[in-house]
N, C-alpha and C. Protein backbone atom coordinates (compact mmCIF):
# COMPACT_ATOMS: atom_id res chain seq x y z
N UNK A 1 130.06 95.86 134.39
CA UNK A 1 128.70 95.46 134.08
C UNK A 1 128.44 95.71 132.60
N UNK A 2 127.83 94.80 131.89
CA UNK A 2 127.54 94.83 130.27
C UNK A 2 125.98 95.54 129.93
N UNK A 3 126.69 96.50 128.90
CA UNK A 3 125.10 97.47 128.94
C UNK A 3 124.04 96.17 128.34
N UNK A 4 122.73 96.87 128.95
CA UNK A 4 121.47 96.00 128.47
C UNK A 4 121.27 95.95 127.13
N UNK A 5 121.38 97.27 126.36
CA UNK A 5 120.98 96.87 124.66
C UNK A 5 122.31 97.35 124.35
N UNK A 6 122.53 97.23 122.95
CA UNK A 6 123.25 97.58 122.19
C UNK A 6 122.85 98.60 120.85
N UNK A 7 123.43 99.51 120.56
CA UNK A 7 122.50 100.65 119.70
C UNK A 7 123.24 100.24 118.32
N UNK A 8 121.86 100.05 117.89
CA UNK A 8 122.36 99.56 116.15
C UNK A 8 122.25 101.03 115.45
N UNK A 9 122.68 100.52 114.42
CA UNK A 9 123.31 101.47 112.64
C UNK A 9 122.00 101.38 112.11
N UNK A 10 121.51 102.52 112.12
CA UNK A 10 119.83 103.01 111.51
C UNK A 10 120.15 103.67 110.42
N UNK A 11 119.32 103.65 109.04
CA UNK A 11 120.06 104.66 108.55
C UNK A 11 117.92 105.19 108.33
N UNK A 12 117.86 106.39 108.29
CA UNK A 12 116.59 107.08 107.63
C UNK A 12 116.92 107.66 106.39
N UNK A 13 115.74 107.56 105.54
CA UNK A 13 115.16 107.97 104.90
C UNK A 13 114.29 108.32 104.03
N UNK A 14 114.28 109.07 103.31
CA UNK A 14 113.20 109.77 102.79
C UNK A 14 112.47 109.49 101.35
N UNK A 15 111.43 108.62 101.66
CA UNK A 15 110.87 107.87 100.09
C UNK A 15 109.77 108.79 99.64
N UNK A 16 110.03 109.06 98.71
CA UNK A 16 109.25 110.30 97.66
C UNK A 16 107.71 108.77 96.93
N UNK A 17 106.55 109.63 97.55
CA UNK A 17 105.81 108.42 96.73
C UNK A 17 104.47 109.54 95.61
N UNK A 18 104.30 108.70 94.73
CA UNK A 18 103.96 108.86 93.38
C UNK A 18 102.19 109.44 94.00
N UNK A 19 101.77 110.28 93.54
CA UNK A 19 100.44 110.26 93.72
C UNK A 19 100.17 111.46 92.48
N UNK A 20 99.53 110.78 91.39
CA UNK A 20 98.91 111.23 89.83
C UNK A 20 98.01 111.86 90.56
N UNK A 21 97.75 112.90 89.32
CA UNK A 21 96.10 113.83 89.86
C UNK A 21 95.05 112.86 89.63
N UNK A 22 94.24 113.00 90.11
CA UNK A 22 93.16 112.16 89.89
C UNK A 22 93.09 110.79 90.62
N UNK A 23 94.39 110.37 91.34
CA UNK A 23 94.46 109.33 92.41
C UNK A 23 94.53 109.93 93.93
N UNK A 24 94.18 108.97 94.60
CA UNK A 24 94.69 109.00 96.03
C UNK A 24 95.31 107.36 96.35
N UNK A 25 96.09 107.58 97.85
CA UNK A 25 96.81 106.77 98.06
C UNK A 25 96.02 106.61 99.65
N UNK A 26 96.45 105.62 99.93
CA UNK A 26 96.51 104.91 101.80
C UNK A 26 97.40 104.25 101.95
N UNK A 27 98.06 104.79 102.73
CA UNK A 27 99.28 103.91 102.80
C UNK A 27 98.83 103.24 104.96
N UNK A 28 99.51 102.48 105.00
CA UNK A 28 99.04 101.74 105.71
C UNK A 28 100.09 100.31 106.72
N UNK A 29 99.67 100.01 107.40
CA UNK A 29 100.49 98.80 108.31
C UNK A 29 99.69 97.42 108.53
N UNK A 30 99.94 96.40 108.38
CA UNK A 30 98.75 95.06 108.72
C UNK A 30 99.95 93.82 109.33
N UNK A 31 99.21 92.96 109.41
CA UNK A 31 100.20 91.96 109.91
C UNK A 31 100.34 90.44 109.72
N UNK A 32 99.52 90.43 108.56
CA UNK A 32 99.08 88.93 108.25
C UNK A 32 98.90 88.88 106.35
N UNK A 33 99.39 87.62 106.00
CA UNK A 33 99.69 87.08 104.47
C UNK A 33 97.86 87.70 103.99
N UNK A 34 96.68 87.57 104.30
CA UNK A 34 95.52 87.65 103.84
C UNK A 34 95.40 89.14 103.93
N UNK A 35 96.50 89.94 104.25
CA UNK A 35 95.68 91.33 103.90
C UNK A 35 95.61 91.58 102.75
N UNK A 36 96.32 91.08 101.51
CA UNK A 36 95.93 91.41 100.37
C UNK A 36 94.49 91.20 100.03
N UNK A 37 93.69 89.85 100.09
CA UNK A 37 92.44 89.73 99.65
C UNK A 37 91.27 90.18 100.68
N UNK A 38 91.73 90.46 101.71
CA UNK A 38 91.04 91.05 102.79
C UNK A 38 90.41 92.33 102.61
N UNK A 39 91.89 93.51 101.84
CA UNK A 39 91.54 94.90 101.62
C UNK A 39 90.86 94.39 100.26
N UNK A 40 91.02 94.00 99.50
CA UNK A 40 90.46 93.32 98.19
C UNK A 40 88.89 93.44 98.00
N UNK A 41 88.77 92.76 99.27
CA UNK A 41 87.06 92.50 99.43
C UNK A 41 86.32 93.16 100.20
N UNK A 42 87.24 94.41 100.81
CA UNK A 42 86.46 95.58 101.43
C UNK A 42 86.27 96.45 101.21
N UNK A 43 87.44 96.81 99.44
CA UNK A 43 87.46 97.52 98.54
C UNK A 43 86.61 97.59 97.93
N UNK A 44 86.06 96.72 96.97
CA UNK A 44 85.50 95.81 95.89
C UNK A 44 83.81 96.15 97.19
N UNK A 45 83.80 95.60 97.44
CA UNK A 45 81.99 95.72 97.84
C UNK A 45 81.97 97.00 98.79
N UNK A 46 82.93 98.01 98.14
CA UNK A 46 82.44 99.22 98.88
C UNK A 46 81.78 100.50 97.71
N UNK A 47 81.91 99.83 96.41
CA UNK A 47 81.46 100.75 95.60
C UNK A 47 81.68 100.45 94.11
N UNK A 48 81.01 100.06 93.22
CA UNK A 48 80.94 99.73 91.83
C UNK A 48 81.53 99.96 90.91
N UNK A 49 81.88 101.31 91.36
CA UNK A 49 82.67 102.12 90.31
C UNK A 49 84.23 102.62 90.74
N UNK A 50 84.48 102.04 92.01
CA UNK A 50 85.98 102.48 92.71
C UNK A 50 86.53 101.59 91.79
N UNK A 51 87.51 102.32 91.10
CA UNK A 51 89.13 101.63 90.98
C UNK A 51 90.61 101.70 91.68
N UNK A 52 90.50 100.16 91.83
CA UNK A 52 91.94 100.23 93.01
C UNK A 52 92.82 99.06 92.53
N UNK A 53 93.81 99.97 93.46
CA UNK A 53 95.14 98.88 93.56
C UNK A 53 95.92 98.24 94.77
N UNK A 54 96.57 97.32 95.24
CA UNK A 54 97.35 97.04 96.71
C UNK A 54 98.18 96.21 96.30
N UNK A 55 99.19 97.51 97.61
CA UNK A 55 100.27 95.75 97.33
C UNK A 55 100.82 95.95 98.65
N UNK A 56 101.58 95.11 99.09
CA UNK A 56 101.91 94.47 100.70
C UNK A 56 103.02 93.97 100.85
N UNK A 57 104.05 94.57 101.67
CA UNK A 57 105.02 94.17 101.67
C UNK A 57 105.23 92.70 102.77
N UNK A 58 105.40 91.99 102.57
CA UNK A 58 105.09 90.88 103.40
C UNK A 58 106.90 90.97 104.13
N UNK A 59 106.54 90.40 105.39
CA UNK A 59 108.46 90.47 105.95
C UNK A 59 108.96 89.19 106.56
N UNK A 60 107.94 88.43 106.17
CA UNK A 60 108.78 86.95 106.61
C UNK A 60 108.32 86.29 105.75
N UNK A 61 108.54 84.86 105.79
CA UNK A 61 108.70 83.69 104.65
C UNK A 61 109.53 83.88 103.77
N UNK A 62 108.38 84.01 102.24
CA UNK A 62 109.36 84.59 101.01
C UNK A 62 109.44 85.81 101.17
N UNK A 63 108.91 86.75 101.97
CA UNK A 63 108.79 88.05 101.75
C UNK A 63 108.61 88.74 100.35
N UNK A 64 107.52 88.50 100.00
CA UNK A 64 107.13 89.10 98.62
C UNK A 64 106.57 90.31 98.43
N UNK A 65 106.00 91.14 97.67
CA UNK A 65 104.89 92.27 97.65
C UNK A 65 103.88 91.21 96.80
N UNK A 66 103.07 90.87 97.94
CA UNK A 66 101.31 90.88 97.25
C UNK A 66 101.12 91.63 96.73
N UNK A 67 100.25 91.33 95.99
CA UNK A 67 99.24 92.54 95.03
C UNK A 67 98.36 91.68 94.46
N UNK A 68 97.19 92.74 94.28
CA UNK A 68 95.67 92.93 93.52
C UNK A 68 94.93 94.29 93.41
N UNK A 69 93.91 94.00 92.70
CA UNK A 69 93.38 95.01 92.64
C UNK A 69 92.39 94.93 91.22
N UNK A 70 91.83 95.36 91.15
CA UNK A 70 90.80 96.29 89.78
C UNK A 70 91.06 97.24 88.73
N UNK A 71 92.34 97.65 88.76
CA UNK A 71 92.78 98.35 88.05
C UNK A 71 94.06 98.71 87.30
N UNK A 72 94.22 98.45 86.16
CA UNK A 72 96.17 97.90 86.17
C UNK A 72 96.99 99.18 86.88
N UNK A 73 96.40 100.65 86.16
CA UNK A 73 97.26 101.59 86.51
C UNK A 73 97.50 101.64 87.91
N UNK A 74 96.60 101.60 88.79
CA UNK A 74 96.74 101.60 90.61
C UNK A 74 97.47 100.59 90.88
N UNK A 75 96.97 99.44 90.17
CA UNK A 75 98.18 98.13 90.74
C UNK A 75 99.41 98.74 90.39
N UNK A 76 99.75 99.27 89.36
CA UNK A 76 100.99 99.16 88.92
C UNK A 76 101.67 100.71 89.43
N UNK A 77 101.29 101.73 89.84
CA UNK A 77 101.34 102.67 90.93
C UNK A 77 101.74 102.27 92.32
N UNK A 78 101.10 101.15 92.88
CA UNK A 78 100.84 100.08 94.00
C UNK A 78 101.87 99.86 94.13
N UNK A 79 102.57 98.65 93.43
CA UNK A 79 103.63 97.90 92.98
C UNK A 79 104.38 98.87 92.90
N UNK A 80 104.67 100.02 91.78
CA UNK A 80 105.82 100.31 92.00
C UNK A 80 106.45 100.91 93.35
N UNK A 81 105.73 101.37 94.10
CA UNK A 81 105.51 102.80 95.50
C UNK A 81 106.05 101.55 96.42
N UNK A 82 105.11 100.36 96.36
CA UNK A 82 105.92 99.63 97.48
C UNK A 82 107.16 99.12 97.53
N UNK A 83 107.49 98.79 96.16
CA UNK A 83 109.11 98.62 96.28
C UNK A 83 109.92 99.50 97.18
N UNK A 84 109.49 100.66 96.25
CA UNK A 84 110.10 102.32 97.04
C UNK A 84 110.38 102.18 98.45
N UNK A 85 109.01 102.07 99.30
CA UNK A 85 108.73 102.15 100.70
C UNK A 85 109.76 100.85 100.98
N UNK A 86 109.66 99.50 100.75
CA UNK A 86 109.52 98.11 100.78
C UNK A 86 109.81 98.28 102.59
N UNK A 87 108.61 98.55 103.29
CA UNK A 87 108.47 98.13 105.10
C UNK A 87 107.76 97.14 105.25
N UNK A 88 108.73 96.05 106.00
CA UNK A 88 107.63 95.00 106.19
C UNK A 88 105.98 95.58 106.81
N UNK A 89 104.97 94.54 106.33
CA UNK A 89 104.20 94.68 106.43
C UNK A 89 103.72 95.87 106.38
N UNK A 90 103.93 96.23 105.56
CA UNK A 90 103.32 98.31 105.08
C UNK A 90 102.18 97.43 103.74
N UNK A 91 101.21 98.21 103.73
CA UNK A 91 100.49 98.31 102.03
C UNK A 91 100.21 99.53 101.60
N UNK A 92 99.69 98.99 100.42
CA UNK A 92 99.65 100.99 99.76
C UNK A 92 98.90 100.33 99.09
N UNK A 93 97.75 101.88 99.11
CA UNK A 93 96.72 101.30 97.82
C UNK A 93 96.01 102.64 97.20
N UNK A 94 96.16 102.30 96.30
CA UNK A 94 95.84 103.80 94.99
C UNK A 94 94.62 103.54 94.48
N UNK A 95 93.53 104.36 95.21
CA UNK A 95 92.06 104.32 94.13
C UNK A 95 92.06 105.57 92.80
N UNK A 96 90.95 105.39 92.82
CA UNK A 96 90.50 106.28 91.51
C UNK A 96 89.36 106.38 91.54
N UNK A 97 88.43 107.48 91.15
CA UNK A 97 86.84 107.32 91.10
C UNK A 97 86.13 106.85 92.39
N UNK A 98 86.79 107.71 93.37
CA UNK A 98 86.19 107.41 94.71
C UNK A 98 87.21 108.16 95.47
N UNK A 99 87.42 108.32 97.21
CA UNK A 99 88.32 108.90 97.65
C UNK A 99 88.38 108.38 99.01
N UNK A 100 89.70 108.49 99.84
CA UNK A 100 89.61 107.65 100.67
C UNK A 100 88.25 107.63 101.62
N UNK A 101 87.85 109.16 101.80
CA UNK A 101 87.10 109.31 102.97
C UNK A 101 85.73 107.79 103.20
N UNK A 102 85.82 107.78 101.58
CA UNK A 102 84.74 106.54 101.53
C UNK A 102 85.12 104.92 101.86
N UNK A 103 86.16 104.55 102.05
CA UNK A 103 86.57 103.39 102.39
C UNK A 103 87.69 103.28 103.36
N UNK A 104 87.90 104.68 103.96
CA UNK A 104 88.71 104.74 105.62
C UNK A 104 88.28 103.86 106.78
N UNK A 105 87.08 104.07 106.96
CA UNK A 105 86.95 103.06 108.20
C UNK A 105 86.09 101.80 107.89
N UNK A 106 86.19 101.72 106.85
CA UNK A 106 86.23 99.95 106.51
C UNK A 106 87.30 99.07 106.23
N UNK A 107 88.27 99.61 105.97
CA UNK A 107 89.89 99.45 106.24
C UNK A 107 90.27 99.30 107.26
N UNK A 108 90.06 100.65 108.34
CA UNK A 108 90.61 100.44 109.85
C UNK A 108 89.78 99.29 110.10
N UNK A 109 88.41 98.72 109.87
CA UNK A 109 87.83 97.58 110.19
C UNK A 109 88.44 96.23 110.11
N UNK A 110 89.24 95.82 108.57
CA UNK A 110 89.46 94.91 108.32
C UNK A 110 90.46 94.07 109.80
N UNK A 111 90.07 92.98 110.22
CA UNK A 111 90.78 92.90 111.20
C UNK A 111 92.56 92.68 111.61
N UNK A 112 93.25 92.66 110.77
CA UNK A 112 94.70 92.46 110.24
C UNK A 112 95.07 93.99 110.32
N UNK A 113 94.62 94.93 109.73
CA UNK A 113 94.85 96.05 109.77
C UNK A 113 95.51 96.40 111.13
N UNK A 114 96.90 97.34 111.22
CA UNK A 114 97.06 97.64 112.26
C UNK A 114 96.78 99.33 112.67
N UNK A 115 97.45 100.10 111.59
CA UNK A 115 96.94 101.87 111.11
C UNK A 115 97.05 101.95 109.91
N UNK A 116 96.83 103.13 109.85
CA UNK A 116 96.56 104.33 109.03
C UNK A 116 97.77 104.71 109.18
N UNK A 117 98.83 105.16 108.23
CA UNK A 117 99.70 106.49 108.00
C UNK A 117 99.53 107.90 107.20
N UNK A 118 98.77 107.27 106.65
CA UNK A 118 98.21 108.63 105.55
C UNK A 118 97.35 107.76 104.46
N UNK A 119 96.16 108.94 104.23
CA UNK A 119 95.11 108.63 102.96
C UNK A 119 95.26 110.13 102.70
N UNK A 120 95.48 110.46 101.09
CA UNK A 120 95.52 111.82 100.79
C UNK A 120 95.81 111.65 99.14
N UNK A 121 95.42 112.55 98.57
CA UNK A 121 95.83 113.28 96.94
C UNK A 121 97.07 113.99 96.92
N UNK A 122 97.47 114.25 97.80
CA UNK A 122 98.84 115.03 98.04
C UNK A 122 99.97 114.52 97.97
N UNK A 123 101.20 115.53 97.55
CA UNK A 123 102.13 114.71 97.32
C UNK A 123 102.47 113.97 98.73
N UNK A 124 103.05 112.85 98.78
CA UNK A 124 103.21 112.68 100.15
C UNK A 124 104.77 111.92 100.58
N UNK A 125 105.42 111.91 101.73
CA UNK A 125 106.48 111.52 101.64
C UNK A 125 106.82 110.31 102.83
N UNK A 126 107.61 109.49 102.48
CA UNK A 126 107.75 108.24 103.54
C UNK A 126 108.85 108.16 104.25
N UNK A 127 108.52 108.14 105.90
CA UNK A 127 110.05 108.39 106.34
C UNK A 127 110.36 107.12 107.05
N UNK A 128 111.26 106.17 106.18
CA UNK A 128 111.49 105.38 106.51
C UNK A 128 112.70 104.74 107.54
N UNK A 129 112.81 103.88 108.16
CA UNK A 129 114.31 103.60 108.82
C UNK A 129 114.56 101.77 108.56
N UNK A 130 116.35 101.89 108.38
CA UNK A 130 116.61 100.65 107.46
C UNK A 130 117.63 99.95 108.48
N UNK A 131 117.13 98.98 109.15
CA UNK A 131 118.48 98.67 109.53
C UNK A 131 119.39 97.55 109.16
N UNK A 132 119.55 97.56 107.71
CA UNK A 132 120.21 96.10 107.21
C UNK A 132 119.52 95.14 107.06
N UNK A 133 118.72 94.70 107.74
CA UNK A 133 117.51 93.61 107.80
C UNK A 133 116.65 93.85 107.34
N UNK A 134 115.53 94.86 107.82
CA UNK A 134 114.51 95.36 107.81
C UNK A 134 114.55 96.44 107.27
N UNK A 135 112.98 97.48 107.15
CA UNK A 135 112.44 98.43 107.22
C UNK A 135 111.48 99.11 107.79
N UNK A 136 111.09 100.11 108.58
CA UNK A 136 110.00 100.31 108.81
C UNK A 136 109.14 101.77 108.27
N UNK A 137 108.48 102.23 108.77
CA UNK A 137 108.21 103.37 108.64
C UNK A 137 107.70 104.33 109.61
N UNK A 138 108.49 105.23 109.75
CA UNK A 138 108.69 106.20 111.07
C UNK A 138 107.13 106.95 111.08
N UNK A 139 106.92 107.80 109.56
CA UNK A 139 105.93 108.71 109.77
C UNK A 139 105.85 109.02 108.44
N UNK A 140 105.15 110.24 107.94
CA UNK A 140 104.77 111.09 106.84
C UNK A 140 104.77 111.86 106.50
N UNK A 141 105.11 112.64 105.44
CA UNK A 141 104.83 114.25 105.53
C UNK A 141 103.96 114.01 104.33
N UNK A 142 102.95 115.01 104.54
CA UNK A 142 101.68 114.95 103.84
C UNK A 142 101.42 116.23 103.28
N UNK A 143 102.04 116.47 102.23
CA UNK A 143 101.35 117.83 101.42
C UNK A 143 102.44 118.97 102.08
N UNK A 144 101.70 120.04 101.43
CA UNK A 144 103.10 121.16 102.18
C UNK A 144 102.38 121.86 103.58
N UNK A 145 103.17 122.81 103.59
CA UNK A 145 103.46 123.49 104.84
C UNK A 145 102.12 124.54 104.73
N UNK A 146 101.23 124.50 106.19
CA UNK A 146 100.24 125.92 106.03
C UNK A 146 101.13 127.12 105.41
N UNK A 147 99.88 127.62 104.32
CA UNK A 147 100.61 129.27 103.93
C UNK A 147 99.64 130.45 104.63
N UNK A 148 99.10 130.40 105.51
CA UNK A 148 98.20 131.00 106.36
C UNK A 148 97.04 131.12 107.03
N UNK A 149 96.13 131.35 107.23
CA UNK A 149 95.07 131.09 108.15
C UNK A 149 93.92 132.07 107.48
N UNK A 150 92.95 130.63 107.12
CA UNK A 150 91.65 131.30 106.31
C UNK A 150 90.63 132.64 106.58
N UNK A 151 90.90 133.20 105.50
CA UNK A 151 89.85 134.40 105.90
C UNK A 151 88.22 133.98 105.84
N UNK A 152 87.48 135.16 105.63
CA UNK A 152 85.95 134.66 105.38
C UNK A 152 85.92 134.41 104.09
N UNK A 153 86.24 134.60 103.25
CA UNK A 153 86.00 134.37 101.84
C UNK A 153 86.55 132.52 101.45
N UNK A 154 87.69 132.34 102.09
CA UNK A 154 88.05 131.21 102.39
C UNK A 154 87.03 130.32 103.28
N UNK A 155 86.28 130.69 103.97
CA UNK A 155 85.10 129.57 104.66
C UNK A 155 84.53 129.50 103.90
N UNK A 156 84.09 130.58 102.76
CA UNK A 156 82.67 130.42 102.09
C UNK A 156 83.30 129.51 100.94
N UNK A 157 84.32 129.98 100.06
CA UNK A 157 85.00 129.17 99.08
C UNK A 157 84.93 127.17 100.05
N UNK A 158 85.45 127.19 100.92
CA UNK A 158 85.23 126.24 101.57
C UNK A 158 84.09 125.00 101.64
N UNK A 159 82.92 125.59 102.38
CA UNK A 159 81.35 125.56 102.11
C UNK A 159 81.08 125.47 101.00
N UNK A 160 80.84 126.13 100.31
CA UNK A 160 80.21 125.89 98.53
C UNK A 160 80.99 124.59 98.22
N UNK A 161 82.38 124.51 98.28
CA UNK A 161 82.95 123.30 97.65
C UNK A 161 82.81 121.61 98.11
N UNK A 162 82.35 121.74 99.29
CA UNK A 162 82.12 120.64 99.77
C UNK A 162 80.17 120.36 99.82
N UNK A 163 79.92 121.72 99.43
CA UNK A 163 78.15 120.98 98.85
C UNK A 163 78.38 120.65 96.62
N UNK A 164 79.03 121.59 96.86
CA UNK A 164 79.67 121.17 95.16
C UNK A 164 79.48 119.75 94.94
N UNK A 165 80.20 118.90 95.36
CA UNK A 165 80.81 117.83 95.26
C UNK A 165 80.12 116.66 96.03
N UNK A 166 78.95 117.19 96.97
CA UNK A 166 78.06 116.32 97.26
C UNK A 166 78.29 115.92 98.71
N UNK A 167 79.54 116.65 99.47
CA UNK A 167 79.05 115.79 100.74
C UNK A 167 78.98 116.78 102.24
N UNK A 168 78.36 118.04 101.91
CA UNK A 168 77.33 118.56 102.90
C UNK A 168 76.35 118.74 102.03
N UNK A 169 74.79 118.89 102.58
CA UNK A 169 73.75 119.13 102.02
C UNK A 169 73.82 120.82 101.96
């Protein structure tokens, strides 16, 4: 009897992606040629002063990386990170002067969108798998490892910093 699948030659690994101080990244999955102008225009009328970048690895036709954006440095952050990653249909997009928390679930909105893998300032890492054809992306590692468990001085440092910055009252 002939086995049902056959186990292909995977190879993983590990894509180191760029995140400058003062940026954040979203990296991300969609499934259609219009997610570039899609995130574009959910970006763009989410705030005046956000600067961003995207780019999209597209995995059929020509398979190109789309890109746009508002900002050369994020585009070109964008652009370079997705090469790095290059998973079909993955995007990445690098703001500035804003942070994801503010344009997370208008993203998960856009309807093409499939997830979220990570939105963060942190260094972050891409674990990809290649099998000759393709690419995808397994998962993330996001920042480092807990170094212990907050005391009280740490809640209060906590608290103050998030009325600091405007978003508890």
């Amino acid at each position: 009897m002939k086995p049902a699948f056959t186990v292909m030659s995977i190879r993983i690994e590990a894509v180191s992606v760029d995140v400058p101080q003062g940026y954040n990244v979203i990296l991300g999955q969609s499934h259609f040629i219009k997610t570039v102008e899609d995130l574009y225009e959910t970006l763009a009328s989410s705030s005046p002063t956000l600067k961003f970048g995207i780019a999209f690895c597209e995995s059929s036709g020509k398979a190109l990386i789309r890109y746009d954006g508002n900002d050369k440095a994020c585009i070109d952050l964008a652009l370079e990170n997705a090469k790095k990653i290059g998973a079909g249909h993955s995007f990445i997009i690098y703001l500035r002067e804003g942070y994801p928390i503010n344009v997370l679930n208008r993203i998960k909105s856009v309807e093409e969108v499939d997830c979220i893998y990570a939105s963060t300032g942190n260094p972050l890492t891409v674990i990809v798998a290649d099998d000759g054809n393709g690419r995808g992306i397994l998962g993330v590692i996001d920042g480092v490892k807990p170094k212990g468990v907050e005391g009280e001085e740490d809640k209060k440092e906590r608290h103050d910093f998030l009325r600091k910055i405007g978003y508890k009252k």
